[in-house]
PDB file of N, CA and C in Angstrom:
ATOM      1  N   UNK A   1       3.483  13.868 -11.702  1.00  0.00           N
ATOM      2  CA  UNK A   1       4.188  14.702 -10.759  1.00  0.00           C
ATOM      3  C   UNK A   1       4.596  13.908  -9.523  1.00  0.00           C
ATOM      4  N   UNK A   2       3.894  13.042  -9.064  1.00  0.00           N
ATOM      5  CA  UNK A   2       3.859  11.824  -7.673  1.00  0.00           C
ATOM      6  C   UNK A   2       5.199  11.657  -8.271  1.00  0.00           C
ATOM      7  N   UNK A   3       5.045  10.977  -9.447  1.00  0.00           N
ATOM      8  CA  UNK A   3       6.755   9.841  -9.628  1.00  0.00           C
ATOM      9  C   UNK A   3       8.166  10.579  -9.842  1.00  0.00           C
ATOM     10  N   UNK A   4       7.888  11.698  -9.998  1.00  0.00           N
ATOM     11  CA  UNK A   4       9.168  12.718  -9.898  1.00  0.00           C
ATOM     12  C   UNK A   4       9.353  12.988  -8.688  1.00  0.00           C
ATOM     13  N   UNK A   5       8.092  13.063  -7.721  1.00  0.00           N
ATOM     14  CA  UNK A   5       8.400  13.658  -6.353  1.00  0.00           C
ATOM     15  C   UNK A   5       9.154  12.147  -6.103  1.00  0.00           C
ATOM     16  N   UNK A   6       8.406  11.070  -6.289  1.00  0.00           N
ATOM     17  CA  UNK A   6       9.061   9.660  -5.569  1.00  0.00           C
ATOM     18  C   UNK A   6      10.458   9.467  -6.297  1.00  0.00           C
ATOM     19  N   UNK A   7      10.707   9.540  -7.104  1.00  0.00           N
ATOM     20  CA  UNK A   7      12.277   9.362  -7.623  1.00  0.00           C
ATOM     21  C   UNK A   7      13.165  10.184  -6.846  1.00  0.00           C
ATOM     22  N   UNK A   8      12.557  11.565  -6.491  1.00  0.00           N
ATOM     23  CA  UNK A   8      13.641  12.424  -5.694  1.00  0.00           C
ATOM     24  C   UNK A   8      13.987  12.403  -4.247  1.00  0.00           C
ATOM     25  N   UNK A   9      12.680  11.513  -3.785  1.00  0.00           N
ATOM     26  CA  UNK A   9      12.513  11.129  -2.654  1.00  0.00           C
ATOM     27  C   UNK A   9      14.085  10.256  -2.413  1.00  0.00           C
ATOM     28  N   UNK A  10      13.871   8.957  -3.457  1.00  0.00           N
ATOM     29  CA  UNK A  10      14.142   7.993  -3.272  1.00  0.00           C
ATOM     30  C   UNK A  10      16.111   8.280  -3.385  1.00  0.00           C
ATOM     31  N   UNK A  11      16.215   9.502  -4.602  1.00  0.00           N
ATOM     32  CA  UNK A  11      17.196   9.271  -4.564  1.00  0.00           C
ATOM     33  C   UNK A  11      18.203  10.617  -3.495  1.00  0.00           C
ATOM     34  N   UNK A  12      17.128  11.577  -3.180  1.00  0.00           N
ATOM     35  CA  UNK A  12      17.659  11.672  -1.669  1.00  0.00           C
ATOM     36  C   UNK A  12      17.872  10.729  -0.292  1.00  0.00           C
ATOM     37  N   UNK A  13      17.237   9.939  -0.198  1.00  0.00           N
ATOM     38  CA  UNK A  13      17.548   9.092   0.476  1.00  0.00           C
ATOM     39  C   UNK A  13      18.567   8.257   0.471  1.00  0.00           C
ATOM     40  N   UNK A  14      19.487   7.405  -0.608  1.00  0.00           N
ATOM     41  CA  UNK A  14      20.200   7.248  -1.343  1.00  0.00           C
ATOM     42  C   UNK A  14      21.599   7.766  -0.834  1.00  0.00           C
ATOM     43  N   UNK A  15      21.121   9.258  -1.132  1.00  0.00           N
ATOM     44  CA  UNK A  15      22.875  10.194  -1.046  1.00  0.00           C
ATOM     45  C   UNK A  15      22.820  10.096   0.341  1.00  0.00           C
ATOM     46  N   UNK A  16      21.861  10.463   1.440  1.00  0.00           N
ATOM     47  CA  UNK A  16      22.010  10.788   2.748  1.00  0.00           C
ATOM     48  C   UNK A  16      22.627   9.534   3.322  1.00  0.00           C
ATOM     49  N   UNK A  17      22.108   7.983   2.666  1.00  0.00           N
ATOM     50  CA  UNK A  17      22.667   6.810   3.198  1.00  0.00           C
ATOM     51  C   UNK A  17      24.179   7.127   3.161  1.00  0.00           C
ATOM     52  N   UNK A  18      24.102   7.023   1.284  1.00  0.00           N
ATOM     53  CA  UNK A  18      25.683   6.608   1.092  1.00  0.00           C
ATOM     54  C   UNK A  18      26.622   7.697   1.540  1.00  0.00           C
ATOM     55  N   UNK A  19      26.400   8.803   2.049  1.00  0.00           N
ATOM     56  CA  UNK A  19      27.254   9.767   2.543  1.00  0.00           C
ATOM     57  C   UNK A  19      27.257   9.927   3.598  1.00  0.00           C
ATOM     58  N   UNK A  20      26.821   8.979   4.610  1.00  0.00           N
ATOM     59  CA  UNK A  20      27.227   8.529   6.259  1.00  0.00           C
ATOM     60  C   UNK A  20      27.054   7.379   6.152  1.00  0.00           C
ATOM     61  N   UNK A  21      27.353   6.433   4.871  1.00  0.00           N
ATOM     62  CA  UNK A  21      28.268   5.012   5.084  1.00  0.00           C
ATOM     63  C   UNK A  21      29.655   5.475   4.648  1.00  0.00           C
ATOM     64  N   UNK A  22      30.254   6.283   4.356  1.00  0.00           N
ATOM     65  CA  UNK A  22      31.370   6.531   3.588  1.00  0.00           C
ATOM     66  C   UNK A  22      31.917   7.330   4.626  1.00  0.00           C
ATOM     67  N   UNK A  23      31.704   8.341   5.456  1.00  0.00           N
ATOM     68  CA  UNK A  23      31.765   8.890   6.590  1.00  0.00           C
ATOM     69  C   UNK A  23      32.014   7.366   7.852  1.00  0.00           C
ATOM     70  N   UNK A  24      31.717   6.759   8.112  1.00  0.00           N
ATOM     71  CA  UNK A  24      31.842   5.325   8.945  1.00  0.00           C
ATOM     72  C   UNK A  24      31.552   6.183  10.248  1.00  0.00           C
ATOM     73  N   UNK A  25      30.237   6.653   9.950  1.00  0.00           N
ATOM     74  CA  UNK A  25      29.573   7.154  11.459  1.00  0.00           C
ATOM     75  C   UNK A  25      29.140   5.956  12.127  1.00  0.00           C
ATOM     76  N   UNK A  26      29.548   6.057  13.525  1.00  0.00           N
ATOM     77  CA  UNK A  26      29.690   5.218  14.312  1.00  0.00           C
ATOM     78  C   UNK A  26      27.848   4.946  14.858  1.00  0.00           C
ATOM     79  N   UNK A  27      27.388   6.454  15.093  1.00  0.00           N
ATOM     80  CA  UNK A  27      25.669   6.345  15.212  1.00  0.00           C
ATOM     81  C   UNK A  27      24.555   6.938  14.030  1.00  0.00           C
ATOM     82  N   UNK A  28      24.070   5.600  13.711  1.00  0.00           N
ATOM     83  CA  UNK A  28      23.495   5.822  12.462  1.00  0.00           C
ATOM     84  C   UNK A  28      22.111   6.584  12.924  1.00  0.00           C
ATOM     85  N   UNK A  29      22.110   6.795  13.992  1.00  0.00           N
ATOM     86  CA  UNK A  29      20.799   7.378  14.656  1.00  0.00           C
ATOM     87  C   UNK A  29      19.897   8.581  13.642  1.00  0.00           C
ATOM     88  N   UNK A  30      21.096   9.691  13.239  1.00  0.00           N
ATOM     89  CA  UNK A  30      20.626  11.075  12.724  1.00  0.00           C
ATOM     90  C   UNK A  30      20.558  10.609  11.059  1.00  0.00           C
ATOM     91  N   UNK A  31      21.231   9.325  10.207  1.00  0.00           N
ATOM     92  CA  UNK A  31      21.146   9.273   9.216  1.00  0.00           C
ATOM     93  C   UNK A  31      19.689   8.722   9.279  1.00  0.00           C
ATOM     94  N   UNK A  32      19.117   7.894   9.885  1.00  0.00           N
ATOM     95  CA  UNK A  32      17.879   7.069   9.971  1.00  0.00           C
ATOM     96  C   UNK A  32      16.745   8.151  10.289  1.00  0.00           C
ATOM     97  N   UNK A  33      16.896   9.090  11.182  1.00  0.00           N
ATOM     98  CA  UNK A  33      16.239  10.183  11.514  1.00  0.00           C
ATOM     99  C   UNK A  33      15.858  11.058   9.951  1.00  0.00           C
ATOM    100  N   UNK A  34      16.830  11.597   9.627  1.00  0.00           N
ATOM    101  CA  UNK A  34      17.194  12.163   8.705  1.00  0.00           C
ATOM    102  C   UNK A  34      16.181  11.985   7.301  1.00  0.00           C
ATOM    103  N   UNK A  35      16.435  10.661   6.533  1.00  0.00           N
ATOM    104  CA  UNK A  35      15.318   9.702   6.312  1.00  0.00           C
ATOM    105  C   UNK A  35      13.866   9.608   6.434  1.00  0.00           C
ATOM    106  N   UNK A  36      13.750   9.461   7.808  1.00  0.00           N
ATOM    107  CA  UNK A  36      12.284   8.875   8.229  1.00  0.00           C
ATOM    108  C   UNK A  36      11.459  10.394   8.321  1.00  0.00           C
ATOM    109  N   UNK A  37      12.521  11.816   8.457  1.00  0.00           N
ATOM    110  CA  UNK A  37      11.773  13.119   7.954  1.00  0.00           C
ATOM    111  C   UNK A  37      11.453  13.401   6.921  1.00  0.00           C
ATOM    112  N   UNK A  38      12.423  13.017   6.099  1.00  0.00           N
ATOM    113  CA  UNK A  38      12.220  13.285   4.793  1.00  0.00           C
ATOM    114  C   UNK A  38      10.766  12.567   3.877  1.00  0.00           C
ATOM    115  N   UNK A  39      11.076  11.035   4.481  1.00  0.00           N
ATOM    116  CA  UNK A  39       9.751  10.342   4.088  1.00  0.00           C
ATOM    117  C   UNK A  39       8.504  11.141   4.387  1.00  0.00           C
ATOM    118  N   UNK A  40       8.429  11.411   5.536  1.00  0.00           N
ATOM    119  CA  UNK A  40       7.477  11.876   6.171  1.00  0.00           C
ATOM    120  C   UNK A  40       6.757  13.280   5.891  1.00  0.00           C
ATOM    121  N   UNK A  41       7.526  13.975   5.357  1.00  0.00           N
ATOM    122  CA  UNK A  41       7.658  15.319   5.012  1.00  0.00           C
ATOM    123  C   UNK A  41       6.907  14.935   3.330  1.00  0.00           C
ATOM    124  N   UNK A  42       7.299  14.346   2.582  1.00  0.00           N
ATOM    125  CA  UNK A  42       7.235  13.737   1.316  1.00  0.00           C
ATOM    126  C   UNK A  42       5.644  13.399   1.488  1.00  0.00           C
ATOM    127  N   UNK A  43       5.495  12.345   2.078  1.00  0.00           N
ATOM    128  CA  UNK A  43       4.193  11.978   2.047  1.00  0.00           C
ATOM    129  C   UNK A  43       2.940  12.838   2.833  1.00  0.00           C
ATOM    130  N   UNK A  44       3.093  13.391   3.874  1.00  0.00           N
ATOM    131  CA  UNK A  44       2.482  14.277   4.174  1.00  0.00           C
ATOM    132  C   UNK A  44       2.118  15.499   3.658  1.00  0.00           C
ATOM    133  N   UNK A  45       3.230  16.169   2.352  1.00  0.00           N
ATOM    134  CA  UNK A  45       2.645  16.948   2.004  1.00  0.00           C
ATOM    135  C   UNK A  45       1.946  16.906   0.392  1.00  0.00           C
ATOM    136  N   UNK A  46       2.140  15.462  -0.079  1.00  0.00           N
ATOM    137  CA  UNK A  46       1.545  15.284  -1.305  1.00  0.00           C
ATOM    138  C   UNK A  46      -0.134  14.740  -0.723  1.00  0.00           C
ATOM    139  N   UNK A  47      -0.517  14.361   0.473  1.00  0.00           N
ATOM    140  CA  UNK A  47      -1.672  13.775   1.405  1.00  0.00           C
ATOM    141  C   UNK A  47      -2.605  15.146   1.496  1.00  0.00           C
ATOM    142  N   UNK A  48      -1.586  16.529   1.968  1.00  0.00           N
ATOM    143  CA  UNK A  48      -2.673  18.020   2.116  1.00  0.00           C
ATOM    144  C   UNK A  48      -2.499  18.977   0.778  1.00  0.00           C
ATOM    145  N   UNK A  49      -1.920  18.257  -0.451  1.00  0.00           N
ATOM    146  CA  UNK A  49      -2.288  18.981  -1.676  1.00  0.00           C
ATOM    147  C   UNK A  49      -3.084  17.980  -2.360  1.00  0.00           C
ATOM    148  N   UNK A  50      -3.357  17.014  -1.790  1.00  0.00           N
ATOM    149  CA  UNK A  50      -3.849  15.866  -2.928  1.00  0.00           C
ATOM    150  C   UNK A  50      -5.249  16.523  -2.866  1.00  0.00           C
ATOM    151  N   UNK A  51      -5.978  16.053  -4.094  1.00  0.00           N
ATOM    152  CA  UNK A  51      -7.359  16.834  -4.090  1.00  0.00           C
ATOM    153  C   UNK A  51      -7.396  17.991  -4.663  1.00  0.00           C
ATOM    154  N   UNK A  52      -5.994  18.869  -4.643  1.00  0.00           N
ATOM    155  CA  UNK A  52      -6.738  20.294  -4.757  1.00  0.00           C
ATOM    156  C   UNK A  52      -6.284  20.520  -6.165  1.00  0.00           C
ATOM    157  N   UNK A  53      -6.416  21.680  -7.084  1.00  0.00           N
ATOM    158  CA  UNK A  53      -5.448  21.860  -8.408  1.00  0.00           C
ATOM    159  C   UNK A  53      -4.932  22.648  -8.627  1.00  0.00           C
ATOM    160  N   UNK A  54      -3.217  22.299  -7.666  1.00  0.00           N
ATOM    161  CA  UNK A  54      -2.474  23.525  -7.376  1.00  0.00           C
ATOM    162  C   UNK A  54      -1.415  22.649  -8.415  1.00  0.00           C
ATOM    163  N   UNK A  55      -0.804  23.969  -9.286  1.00  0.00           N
ATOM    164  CA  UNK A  55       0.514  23.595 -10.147  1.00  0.00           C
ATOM    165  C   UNK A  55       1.537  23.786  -9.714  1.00  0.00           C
ATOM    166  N   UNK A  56       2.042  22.492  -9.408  1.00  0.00           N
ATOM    167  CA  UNK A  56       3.643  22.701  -8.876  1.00  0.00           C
ATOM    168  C   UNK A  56       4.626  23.201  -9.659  1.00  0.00           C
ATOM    169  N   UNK A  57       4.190  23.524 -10.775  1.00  0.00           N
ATOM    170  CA  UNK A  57       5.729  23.990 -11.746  1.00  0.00           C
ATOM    171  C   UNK A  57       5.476  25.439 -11.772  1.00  0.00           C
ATOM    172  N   UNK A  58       4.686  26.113 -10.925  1.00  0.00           N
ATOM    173  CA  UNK A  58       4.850  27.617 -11.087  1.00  0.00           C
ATOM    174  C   UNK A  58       5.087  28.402  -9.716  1.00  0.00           C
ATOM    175  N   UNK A  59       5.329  29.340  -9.362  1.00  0.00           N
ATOM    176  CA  UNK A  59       5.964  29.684  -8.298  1.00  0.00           C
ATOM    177  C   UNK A  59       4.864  29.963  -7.229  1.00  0.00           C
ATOM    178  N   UNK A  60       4.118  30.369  -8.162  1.00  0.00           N
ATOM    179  CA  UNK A  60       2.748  30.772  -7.512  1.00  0.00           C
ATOM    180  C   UNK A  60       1.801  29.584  -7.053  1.00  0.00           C
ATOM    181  N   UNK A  61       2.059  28.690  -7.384  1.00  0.00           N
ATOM    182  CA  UNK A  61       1.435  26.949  -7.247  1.00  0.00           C
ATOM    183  C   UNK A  61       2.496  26.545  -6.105  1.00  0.00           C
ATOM    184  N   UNK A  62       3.669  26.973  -6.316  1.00  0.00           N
ATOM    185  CA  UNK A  62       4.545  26.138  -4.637  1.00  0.00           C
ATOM    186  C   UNK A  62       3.945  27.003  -3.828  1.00  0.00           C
ATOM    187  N   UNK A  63       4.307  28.380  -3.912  1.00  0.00           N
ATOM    188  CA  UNK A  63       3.666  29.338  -2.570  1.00  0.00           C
ATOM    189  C   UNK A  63       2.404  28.648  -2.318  1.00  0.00           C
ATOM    190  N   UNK A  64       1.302  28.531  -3.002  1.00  0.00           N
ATOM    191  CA  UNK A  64       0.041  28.088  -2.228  1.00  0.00           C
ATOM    192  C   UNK A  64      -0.126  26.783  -1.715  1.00  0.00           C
ATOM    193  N   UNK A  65       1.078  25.675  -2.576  1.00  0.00           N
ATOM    194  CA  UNK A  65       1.407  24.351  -1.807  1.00  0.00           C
ATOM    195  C   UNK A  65       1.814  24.515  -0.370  1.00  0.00           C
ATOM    196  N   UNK A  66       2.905  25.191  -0.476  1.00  0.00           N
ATOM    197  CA  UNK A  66       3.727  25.339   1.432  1.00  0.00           C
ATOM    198  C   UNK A  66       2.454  26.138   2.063  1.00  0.00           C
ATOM    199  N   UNK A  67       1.666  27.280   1.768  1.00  0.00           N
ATOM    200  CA  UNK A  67       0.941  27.773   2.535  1.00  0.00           C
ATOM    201  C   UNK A  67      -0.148  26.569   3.358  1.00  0.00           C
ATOM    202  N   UNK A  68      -0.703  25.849   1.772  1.00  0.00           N
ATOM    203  CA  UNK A  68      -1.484  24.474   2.298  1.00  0.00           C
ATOM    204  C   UNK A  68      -0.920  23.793   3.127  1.00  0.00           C
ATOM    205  N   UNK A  69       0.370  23.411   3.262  1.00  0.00           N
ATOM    206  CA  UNK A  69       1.322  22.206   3.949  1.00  0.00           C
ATOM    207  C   UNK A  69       1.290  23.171   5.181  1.00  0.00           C
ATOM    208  N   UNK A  70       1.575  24.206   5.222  1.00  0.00           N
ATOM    209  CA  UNK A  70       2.357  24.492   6.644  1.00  0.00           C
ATOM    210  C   UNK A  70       0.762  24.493   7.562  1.00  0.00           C
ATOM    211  N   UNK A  71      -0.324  24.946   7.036  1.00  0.00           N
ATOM    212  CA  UNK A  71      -1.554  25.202   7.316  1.00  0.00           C
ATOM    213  C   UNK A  71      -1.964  23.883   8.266  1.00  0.00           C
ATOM    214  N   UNK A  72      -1.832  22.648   7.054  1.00  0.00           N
ATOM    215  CA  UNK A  72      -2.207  21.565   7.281  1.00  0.00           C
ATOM    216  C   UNK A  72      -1.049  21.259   8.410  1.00  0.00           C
ATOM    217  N   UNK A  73      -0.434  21.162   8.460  1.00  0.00           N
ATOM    218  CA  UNK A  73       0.682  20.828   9.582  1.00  0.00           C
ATOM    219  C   UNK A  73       0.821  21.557  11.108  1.00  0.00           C
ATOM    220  N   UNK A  74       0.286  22.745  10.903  1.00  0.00           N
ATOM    221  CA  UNK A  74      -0.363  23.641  12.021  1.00  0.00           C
ATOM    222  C   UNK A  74      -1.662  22.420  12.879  1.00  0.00           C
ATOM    223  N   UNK A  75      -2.402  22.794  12.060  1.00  0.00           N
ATOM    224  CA  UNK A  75      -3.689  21.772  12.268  1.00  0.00           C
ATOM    225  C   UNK A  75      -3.446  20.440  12.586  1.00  0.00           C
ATOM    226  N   UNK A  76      -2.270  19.673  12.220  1.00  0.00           N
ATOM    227  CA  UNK A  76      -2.444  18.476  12.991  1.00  0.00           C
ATOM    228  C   UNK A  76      -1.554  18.589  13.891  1.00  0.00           C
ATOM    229  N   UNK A  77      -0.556  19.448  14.756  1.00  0.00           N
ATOM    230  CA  UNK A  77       0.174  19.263  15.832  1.00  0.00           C
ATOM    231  C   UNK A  77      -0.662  19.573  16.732  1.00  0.00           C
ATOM    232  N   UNK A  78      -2.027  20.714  16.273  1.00  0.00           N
ATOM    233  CA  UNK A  78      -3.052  21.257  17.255  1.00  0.00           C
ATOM    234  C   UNK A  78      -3.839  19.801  17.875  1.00  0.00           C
ATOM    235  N   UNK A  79      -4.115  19.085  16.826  1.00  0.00           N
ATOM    236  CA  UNK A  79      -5.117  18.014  17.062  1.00  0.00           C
ATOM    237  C   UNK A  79      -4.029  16.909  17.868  1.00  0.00           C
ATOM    238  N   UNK A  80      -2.948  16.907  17.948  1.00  0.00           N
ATOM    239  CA  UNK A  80      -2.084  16.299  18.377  1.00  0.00           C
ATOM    240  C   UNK A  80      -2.465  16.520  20.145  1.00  0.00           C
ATOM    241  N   UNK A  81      -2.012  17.812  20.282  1.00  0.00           N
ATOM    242  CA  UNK A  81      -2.368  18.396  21.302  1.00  0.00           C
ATOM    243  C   UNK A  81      -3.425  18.504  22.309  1.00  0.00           C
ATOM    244  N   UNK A  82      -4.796  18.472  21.783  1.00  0.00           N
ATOM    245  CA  UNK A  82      -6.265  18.178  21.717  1.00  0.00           C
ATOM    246  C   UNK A  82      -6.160  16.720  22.433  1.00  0.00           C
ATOM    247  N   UNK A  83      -5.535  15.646  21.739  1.00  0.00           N
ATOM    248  CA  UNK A  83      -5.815  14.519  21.837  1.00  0.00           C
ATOM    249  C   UNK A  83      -5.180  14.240  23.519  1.00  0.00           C
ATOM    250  N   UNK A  84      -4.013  14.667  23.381  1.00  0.00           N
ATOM    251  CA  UNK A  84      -3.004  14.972  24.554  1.00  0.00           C
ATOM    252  C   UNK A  84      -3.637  15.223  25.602  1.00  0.00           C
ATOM    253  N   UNK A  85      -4.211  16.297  25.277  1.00  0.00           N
ATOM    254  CA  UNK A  85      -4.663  16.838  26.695  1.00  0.00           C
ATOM    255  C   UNK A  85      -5.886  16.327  27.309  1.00  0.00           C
ATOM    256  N   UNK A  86      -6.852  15.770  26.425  1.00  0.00           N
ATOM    257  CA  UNK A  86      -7.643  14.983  26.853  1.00  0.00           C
ATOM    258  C   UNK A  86      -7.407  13.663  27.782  1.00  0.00           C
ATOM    259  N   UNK A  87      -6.173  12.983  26.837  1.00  0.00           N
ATOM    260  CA  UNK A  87      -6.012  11.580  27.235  1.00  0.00           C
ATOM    261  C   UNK A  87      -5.424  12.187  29.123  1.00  0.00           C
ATOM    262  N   UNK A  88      -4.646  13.270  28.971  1.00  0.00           N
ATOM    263  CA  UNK A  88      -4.112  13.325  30.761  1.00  0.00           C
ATOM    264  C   UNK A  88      -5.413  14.008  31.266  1.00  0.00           C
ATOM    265  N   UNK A  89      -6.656  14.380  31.023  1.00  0.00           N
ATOM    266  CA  UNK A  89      -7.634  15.223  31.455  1.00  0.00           C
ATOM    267  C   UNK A  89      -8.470  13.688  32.351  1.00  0.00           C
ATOM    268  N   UNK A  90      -8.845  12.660  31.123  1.00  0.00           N
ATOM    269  CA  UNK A  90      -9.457  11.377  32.000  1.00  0.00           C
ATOM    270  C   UNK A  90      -9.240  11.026  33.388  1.00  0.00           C
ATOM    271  N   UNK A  91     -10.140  10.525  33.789  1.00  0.00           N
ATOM    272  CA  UNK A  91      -9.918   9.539  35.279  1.00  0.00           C
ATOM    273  C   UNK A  91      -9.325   8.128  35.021  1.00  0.00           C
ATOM    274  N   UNK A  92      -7.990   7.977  35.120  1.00  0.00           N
ATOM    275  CA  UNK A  92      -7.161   7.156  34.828  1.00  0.00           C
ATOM    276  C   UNK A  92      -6.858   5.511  36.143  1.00  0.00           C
ATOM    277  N   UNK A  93      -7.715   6.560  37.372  1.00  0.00           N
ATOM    278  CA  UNK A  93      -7.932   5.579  38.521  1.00  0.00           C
ATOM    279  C   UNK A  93      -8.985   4.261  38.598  1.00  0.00           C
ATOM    280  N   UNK A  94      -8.274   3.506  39.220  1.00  0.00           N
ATOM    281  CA  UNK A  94      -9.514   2.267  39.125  1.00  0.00           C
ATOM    282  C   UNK A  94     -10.760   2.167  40.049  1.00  0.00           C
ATOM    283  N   UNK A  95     -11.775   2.437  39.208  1.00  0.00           N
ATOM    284  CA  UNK A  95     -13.073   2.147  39.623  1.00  0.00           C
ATOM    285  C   UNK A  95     -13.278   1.023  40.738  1.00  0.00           C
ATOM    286  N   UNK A  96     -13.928   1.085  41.838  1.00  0.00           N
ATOM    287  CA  UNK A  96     -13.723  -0.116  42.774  1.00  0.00           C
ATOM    288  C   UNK A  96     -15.143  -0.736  42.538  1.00  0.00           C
ATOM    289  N   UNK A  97     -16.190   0.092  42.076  1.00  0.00           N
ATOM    290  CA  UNK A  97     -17.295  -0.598  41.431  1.00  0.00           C
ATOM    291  C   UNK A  97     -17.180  -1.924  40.842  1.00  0.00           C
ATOM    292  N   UNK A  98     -16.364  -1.910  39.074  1.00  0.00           N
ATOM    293  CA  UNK A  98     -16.440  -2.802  38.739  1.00  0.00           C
ATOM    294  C   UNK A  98     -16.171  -4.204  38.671  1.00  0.00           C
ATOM    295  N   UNK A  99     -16.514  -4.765  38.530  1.00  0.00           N
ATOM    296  CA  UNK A  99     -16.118  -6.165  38.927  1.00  0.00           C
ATOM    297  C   UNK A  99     -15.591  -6.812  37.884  1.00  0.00           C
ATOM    298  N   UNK A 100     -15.007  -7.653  38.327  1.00  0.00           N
ATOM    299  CA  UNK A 100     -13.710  -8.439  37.331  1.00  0.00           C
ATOM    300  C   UNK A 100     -14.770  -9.479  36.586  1.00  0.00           C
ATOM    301  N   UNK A 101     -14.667  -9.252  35.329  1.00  0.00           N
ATOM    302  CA  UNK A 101     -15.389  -9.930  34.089  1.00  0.00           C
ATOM    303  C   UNK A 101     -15.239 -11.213  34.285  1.00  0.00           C
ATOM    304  N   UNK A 102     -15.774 -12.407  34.674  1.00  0.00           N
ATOM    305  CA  UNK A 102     -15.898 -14.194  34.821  1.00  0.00           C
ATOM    306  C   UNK A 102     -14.849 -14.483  33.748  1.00  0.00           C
ATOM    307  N   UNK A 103     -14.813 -14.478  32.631  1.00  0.00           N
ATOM    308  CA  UNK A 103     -14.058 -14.803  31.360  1.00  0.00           C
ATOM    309  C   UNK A 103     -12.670 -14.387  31.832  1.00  0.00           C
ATOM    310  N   UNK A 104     -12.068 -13.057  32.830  1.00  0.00           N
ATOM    311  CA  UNK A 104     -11.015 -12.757  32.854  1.00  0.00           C
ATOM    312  C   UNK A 104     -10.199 -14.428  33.524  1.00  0.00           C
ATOM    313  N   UNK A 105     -10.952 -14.312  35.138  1.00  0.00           N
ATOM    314  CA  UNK A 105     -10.888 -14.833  36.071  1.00  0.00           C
ATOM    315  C   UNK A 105      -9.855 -15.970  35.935  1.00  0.00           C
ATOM    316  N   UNK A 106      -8.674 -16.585  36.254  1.00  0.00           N
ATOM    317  CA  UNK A 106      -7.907 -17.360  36.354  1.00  0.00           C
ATOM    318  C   UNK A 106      -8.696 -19.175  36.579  1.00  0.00           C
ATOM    319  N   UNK A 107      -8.884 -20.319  35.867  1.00  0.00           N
ATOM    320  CA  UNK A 107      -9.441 -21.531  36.049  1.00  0.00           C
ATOM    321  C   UNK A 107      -8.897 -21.763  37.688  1.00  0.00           C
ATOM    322  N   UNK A 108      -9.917 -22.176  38.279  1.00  0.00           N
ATOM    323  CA  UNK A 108      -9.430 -23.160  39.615  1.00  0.00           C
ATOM    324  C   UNK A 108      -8.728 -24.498  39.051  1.00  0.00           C
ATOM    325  N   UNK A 109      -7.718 -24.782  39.955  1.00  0.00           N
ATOM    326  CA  UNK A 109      -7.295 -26.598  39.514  1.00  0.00           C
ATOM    327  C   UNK A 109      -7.548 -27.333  40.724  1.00  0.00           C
TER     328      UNK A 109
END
C-alpha cells in the first residue's frame, strides 16, 4: 500500500511541476510550496496510521484514517504551541552571575 501511496505521490508531484513549467510562471514559490505540502501531508499521514490495522481500500478504513490524521495533526500543532509558549515564557536575559567559561576567553598575544 506504501508504494502505491509513493508512486502517486511521486507522480503528483510530476504534473504540479510540469504544469507550472509549461505555464512559464515567473515565481516558482507556490509550485515548490505546493510540493513540499503534499510531501508532507504524504508522509505524515502514513507516520499516524503506521502501526495501526486500518484498511485503506474500504470507506470505512479511510474515515477512521482521516479521523486518525486529523486527530494526530490536532495534537501536534497543540504541542507546537506548548513548545512556543514555553520557549517566550523563559528568562531570556543575561545572568550577570555567570562568568565567562576560561576556554571561551580570547588568547592574549
Amino acid at each position: 500500500m506504501v508504494n502505491v501511496i509513493l508512486v502517486l505521490v511521486i507522480a503528483l508531484i510530476a504534473i504540479i511541476w510540469l504544469s507550472q513549467e509549461f505555464k512559464e510562471v515567473k515565481n516558482k514559490f507556490f509550485t515548490v510550496f505546493l510540493i513540499l505540502l503534499l510531501v508532507f501531508t504524504c508522509l505524515s499521514f502514513s507516520y499516524a496510521i503506521k502501526g495501526r490495522d486500518i484498511d485503506l481500500k474500504t470507506t470505512d478504513g479511510l474515515k477512521e484514517a482521516g479521523h486518525i490524521y486529523v486527530l494526530w495533526l490536532g495534537q501536534a500543532f497543540r504541542n507546537i504551541k506548548v513548545v512556543t509558549g514555553n520557549a517566550i515564557g523563559m528568562n531570556w536575559k543575561l545572568d550577570e552571575n555567570v562568568s565567562v567559561n576560561e576556554s571561551v576567553k580570547k588568547p592574549k598575544k
